[in-house]
Protein backbone atom coordinates (compact mmCIF):
# COMPACT_ATOMS: atom_id res chain seq x y z
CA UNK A 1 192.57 56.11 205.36
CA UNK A 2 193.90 57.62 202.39
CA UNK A 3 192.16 59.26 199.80
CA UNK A 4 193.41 56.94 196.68
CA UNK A 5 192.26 54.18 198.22
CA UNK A 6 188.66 55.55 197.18
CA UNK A 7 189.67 57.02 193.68
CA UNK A 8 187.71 53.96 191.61
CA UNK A 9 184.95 52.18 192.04
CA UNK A 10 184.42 48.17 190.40
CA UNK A 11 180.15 49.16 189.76
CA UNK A 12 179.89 51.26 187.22
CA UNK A 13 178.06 54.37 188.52
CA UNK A 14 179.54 56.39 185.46
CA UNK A 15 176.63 54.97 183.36
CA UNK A 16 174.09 56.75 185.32
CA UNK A 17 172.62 59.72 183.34
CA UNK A 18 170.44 61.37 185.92
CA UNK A 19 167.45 60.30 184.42
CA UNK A 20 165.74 59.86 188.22
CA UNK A 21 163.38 56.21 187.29
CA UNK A 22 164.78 54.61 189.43
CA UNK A 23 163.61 57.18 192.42
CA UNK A 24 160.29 56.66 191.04
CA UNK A 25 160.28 52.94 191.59
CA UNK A 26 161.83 52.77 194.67
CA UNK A 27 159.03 51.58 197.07
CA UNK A 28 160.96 53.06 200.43
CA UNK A 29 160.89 56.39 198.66
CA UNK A 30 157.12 56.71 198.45
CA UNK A 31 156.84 56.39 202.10
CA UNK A 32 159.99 57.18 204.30
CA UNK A 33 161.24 60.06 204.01
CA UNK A 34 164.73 59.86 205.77
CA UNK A 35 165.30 57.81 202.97
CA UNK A 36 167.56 59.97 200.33
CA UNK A 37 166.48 57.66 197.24
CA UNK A 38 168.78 55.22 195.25
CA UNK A 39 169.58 57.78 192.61
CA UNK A 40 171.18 60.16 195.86
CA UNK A 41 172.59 57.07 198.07
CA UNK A 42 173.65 55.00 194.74
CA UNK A 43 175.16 57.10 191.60
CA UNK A 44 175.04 60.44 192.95
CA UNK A 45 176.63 59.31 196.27
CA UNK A 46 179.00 57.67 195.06
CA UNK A 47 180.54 60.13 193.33
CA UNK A 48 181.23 62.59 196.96
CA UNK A 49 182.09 59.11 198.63
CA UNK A 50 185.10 58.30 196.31
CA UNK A 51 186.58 61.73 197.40
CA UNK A 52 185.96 61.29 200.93
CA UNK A 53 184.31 58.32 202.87
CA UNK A 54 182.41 62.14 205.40
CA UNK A 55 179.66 61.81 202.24
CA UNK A 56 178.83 58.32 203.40
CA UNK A 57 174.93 58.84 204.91
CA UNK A 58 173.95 56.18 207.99
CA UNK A 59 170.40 56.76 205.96
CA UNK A 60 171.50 54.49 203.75
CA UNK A 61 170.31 51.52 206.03
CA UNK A 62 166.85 52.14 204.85
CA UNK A 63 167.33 50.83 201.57
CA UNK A 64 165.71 47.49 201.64
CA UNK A 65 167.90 45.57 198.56
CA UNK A 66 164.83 45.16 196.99
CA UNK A 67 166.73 45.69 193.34
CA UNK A 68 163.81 47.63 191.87
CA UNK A 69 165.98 50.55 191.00
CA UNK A 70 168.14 47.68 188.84
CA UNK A 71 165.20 46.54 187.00
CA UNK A 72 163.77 49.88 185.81
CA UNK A 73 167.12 51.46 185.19
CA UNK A 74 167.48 52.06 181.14
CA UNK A 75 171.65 52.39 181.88
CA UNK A 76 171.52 48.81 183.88
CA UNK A 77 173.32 50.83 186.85
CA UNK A 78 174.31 48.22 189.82
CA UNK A 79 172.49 51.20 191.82
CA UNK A 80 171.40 48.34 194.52
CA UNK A 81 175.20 47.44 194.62
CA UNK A 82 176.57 50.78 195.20
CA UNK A 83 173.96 51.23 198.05
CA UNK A 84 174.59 47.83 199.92
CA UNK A 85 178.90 48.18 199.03
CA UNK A 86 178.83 51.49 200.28
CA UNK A 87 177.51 49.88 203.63
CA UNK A 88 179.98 47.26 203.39
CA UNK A 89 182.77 50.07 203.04
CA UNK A 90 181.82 52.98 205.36
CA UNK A 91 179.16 51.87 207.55
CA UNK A 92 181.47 51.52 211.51
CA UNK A 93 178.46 51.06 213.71
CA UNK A 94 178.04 47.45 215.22
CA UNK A 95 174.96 45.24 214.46
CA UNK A 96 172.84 45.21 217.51
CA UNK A 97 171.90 42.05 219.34
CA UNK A 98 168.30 41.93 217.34
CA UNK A 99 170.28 42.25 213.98
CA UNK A 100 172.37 39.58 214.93
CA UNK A 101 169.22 37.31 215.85
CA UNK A 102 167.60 37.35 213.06
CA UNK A 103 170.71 37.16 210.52
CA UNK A 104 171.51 33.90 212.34
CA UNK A 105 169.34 32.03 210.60
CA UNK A 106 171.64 28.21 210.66
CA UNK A 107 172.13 28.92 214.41
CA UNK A 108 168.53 29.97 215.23
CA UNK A 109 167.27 26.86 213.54
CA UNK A 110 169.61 24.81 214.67
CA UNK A 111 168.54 25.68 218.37
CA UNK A 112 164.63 26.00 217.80
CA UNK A 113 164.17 22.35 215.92
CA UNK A 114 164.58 20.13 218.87
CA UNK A 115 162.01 22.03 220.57
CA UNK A 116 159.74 23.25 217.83
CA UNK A 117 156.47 22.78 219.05
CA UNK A 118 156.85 25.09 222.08
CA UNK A 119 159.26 27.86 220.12
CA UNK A 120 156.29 28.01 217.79
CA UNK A 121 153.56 28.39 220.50
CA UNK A 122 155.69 30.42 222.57
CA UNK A 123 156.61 32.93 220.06
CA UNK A 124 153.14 33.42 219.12
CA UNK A 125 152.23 34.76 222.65
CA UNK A 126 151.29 38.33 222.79
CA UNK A 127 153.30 38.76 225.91
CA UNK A 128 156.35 37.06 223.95
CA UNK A 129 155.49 39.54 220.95
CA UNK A 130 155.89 42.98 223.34
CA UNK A 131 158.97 41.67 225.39
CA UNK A 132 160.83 41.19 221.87
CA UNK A 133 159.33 44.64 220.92
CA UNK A 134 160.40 46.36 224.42
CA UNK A 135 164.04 45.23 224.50
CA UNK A 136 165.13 43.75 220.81
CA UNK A 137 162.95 46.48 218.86
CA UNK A 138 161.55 43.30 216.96
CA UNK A 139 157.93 44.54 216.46
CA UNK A 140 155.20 43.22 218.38
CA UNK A 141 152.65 43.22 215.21
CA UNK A 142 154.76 40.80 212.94
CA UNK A 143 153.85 36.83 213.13
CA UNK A 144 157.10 34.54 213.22
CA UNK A 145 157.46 31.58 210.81
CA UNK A 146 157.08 28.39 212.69
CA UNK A 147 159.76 25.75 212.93
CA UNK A 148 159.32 21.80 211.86
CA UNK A 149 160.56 19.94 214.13
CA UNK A 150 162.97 17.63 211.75
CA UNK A 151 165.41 18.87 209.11
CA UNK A 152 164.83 18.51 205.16
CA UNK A 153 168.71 17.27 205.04
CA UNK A 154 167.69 14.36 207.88
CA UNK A 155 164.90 13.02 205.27
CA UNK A 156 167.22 13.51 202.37
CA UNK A 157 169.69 11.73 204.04
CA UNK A 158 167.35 8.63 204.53
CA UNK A 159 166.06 8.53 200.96
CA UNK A 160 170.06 8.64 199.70
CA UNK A 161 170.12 5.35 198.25
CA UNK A 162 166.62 6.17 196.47
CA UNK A 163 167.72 9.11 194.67
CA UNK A 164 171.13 7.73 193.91
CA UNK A 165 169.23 5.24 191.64
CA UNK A 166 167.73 7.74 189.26
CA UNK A 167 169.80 7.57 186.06
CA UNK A 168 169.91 11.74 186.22
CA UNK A 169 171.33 13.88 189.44
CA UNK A 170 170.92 17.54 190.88
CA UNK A 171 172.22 18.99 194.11
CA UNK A 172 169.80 20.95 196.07
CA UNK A 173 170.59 24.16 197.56
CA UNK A 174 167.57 24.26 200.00
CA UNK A 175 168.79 27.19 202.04
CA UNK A 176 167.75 27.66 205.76
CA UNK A 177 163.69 27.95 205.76
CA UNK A 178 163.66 24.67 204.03
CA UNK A 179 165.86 23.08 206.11
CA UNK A 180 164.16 24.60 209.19
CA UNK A 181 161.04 25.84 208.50
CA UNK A 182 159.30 23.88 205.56
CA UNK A 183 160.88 20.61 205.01
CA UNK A 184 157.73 19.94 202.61
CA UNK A 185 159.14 22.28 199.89
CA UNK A 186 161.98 20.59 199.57
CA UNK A 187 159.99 16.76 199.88
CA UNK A 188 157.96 18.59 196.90
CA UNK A 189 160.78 19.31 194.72
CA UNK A 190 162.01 15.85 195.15
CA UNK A 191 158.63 14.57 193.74
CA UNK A 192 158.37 16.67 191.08
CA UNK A 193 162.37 16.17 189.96
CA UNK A 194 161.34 12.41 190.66
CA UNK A 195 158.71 12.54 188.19
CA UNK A 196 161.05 13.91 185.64
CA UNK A 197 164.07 10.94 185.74
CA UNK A 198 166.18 13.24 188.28
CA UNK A 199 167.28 12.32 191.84
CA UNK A 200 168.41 15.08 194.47
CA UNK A 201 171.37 15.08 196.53
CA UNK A 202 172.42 17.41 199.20
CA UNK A 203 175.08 19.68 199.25
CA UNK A 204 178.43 18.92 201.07
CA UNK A 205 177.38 21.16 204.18
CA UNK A 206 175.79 24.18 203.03
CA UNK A 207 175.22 26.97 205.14
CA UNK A 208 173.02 29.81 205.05
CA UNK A 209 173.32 31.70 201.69
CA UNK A 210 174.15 34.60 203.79
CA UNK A 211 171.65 37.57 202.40
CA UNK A 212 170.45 38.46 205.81
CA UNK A 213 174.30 39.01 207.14
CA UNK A 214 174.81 41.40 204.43
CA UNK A 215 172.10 43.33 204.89
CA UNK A 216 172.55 43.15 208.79
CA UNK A 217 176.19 44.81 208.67
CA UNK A 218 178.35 41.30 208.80
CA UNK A 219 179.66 41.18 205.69
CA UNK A 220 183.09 39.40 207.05
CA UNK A 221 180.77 36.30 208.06
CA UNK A 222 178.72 36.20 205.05
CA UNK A 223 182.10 36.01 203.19
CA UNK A 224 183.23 33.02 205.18
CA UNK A 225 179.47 31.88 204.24
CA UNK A 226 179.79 32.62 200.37
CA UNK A 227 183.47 30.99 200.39
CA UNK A 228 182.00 27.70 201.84
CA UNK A 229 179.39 27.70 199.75
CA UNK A 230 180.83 27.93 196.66
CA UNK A 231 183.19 25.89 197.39
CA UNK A 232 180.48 23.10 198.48
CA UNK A 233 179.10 23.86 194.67
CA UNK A 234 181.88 23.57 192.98
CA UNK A 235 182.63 20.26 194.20
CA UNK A 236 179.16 19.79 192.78
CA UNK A 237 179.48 21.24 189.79
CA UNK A 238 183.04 20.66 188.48
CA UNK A 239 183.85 17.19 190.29
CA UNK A 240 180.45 15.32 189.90
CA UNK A 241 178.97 17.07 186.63
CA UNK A 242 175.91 18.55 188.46
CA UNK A 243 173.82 21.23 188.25
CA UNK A 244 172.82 23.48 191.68
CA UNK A 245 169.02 24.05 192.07
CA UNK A 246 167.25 26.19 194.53
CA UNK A 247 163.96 27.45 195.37
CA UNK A 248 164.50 30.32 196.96
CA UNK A 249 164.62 34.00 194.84
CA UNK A 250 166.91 35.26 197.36
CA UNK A 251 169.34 32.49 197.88
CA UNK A 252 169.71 32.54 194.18
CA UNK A 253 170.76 36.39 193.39
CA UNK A 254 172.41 36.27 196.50
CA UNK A 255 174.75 33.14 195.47
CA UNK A 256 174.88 33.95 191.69
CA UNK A 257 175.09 37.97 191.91
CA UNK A 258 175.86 39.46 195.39
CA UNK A 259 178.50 36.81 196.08
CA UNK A 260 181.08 38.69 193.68
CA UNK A 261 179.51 41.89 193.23
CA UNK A 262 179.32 42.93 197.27
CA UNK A 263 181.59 40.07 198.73
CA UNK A 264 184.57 39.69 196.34
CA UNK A 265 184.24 35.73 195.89
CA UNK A 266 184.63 34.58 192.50
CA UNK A 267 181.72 32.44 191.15
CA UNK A 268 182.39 32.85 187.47
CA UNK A 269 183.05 29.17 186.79
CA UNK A 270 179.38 27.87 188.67
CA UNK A 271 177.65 31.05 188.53
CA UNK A 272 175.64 29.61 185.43
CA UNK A 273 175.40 26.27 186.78
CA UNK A 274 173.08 27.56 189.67
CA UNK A 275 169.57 27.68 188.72
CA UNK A 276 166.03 27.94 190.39
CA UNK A 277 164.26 25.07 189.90
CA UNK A 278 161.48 26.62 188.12
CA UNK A 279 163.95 27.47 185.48
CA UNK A 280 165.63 23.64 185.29
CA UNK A 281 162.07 22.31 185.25
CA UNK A 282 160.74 24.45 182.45
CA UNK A 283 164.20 23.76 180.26
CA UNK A 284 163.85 19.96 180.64
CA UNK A 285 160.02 20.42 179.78
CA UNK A 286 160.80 22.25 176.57
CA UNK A 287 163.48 19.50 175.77
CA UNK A 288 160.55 16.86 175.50
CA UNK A 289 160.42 15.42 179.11
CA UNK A 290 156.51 15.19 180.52
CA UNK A 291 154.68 15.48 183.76
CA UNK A 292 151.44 13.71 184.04
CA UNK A 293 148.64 16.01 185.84
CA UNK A 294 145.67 15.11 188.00
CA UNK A 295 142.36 15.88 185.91
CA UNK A 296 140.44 16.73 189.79
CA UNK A 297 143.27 19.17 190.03
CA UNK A 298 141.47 22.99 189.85
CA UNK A 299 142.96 26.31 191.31
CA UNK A 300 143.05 29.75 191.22
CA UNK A 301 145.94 30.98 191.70
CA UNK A 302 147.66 34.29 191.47
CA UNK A 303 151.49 34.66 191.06
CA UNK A 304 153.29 37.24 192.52
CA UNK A 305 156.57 37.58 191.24
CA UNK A 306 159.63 38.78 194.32
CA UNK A 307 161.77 41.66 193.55
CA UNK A 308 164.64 39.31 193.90
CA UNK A 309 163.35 37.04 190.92
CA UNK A 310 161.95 40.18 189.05
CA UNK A 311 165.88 41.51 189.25
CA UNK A 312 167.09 37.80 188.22
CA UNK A 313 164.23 38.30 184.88
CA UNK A 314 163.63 34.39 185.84
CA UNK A 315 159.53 34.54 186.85
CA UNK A 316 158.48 33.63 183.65
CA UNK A 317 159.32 30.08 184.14
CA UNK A 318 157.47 29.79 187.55
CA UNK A 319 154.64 31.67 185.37
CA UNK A 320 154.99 29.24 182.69
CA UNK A 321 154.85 25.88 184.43
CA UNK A 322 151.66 26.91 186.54
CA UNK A 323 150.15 27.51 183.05
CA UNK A 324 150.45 24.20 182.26
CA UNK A 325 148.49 22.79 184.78
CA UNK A 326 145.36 22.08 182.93
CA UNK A 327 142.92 22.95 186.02
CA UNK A 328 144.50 26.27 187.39
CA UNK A 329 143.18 29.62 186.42
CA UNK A 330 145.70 31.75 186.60
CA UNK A 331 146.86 35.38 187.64
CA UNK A 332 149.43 37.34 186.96
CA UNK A 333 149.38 39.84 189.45
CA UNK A 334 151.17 43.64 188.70
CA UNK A 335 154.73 43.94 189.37
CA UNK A 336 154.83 45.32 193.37
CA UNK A 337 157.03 45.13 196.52
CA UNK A 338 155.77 43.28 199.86
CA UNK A 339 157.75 45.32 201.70
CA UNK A 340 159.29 42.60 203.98
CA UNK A 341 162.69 42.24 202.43
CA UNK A 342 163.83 39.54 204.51
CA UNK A 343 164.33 40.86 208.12
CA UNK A 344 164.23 44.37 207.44
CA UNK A 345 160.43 44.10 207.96
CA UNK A 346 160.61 42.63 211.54
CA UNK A 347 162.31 45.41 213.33
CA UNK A 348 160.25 48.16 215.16
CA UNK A 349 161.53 51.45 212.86
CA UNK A 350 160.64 49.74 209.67
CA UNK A 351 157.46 47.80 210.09
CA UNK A 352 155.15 50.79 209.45
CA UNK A 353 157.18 51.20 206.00
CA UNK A 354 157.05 47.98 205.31
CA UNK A 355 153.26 47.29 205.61
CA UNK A 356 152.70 50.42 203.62
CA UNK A 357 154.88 49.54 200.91
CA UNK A 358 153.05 45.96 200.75
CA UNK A 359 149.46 47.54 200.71
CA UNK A 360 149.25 48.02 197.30
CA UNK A 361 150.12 44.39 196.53
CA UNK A 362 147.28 42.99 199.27
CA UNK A 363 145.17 45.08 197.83
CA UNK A 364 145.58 43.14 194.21
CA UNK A 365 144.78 39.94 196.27
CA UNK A 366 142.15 40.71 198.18
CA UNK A 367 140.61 41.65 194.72
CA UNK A 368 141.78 38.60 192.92
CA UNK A 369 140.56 36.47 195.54
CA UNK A 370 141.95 33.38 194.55
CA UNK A 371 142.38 30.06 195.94
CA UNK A 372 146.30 30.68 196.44
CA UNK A 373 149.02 32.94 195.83
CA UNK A 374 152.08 31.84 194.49
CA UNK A 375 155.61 33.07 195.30
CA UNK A 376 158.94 32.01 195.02
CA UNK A 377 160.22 33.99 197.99
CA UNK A 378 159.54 32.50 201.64
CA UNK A 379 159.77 36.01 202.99
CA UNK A 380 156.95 37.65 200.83
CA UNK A 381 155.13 34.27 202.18
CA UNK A 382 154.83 35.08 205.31
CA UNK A 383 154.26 38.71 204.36
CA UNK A 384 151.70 37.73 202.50
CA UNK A 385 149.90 35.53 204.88
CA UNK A 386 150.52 37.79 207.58
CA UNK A 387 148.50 40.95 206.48
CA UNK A 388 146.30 39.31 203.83
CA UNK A 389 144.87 35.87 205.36
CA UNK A 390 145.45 34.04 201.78
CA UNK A 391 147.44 30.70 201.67
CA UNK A 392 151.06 31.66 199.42
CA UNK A 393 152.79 28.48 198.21
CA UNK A 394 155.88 28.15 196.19
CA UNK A 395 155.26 27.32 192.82
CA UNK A 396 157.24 23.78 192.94
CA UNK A 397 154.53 22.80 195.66
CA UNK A 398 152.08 24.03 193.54
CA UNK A 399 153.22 21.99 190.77
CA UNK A 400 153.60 19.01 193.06
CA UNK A 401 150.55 18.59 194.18
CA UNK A 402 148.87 18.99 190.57
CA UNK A 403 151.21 16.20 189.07
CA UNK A 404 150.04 12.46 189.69
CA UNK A 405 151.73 10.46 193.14
């Protein structure tokens, strides 16, 4: 290739003034050392890569995305970007079969739901556990999520007529685990949005939001993913007048912020128009709209905010609307990583990593001790559950079940 072609870059690496915070909130830092650190692999890479793609470092795939550097840098530095684009750009080597796997996440579902009782007792086999270990490198120590065996769209799709009656409408982005994995998250944010005048439609086929193919090294399908999906939101947005809500942290940087930033598809005209639903909720609470609580309703409950939402500055409102609940004590637990980070977490050569960046945060629980942990992230659920025992729940449940049937 020539060498112009990498004479400029679109993040803006110039702003970084070597102050090194970021390197001392980077949570893979403190405990891999292969790991060069965002201020090396972002800024300071960037800079050798522009004048020859030889500087690009295959160490690089150690950086989880977590976007901590982006929240503690003072120069707001896209150092996450630069990482992750870099990738994009340089990175030649093929996913492997596991990567693939567990980046699939519509076509996994799609073939584990008809038969989700025996995926989920299968894959919880120890024998299951060290085959996937021995040949995929998935770690034999990490518990799956389980499977439901029908899809939140199928039970949308029977209440249509129900929610088309509500004189207010949203369209859900419920991204794959709700569709696959927990249909009742999405069944709670229909209550709740019930409760509040507003019906839920679906989507005009979504796929998967696509944050597990970037970070898995098949960035040309999650830009066919991102490109269907915005178009499916813009039909939303632009033709019927709707706004997009979602209740996953993830789903929502990745559609509002990676979507142009690593993939080059222009969201400008819906970006704002895509909201978590903790957000919507709080907004049309402050405008005068009311939720009426159960008084035998008591909880204590710790939040724990995801890197993703931390990046997004957005966990306030989930922090807010627990508050309101007039029986919950809650907890705002200290800013920390869970070290998951999607499926970076389930392969063999990061799970030590990952459970020692987590250990700081389940030790904070384990102290708190409360009656659950909430978390708008499905990955730092199972975590979470995984290596601390507690019950995490996603603050919309949470609020569902405190709110009168």
């Amino acid at each position: 290739m020539k060498l112009q072609e990498y004479t400029i870059s679109k993040h803006n690496f110039e702003e970084c003034m070597k102050c090194t915070v970021c390197t001392a909130y980077c949570p893979v830092l403190q405990v891999n050392p292969m790991y060069p650190g965002p201020k090396q692999a972002g800024p300071d890479g960037e800079r050798l890569r522009l004048k020859d793609p030889y500087f690009f470092n295959y160490a690089l795939k150690y950086c989880m995305n977590c976007k901590r550097c982006e929240v503690a840098c003072p120069s707001d530095v896209n150092v996450a970007d630069l990482i992750q684009a870099a990738r994009i750009r340089y990175d030649r080597s093929k996913p492997k079969l596991r990567d693939r796997i567990l980046a699939s996440t519509d076509f996994m579902g799609t073939l584990a739901r008809p038969f989700a009782p025996v995926v989920n007792g299968v894959t919880r086999l120890g024998v299951t556990k060290s085959v996937m270990d021995a040949t995929l490198k998935i770690d034999h120590r990490r518990s799956f999520p389980k499977y439901s065996s029908r899809s939140f769209e199928s039970w949308l799709r029977r209440h249509a007529k129900e929610q088309a009656a509500f004189p207010e409408q949203v369209a859900y982005f419920h991204g794959c685990y709700v569709n696959y994995n927990n249909p009742g998250l999405g069944r709670d944010l229909v209550k709740v949005l019930n409760a509040l005048g507003v019906g839920v439609q679906l989507l005009e086929k979504e796929k998967c939001c696509g944050i597990a193919l970037i970070t898995n090294g098949m960035s040309d399908k999650a830009t066919r993913h991102a490109t269907h999906n915005i178009d499916a939101i813009r039909k939303a947005v632009t033709d019927r007048g709707l706004t997009v809500v979602t209740t996953s942290s993830s789903c929502t940087l990745t559609i509002r912020e990676e979507y142009p930033n690593l993939l080059g598809v222009d969201n400008a005209d819906v970006r704002d128009s895509v909201l978590m639903a903790t957000r919507y909720i709080f907004e049309r609470l402050e405008k005068g709209a009311t939720l009426r609580f159960r008084t035998d309703y008591h909880k204590k409950i710790a939040y724990h905010t995801p890197c993703h939402m931390e990046r997004m500055g957005w966990g306030v409102f989930s922090e807010k609307l627990m508050r309101m609940i007039p029986g919950v004590e809650f907890i705002q637990l200290d800013s920390a990583c869970c070290g998951i980070a999607g499926t970076y977490g389930f392969k063999k050569e990061n799970y030590e990593a990952s459970q020692a960046i987590g250990a700081p945060l389940f030790e904070q629980i384990r102290a708190v001790n409360p009656d659950i942990v909430a978390c708008d992230c499905e990955t730092c659920k199972w975590q979470i559950e995984m290596s601390t025992g507690y019950t995490v729940e996603n603050p919309i449940s949470i609020l569902a079940d405190a709110i009168e049937s």
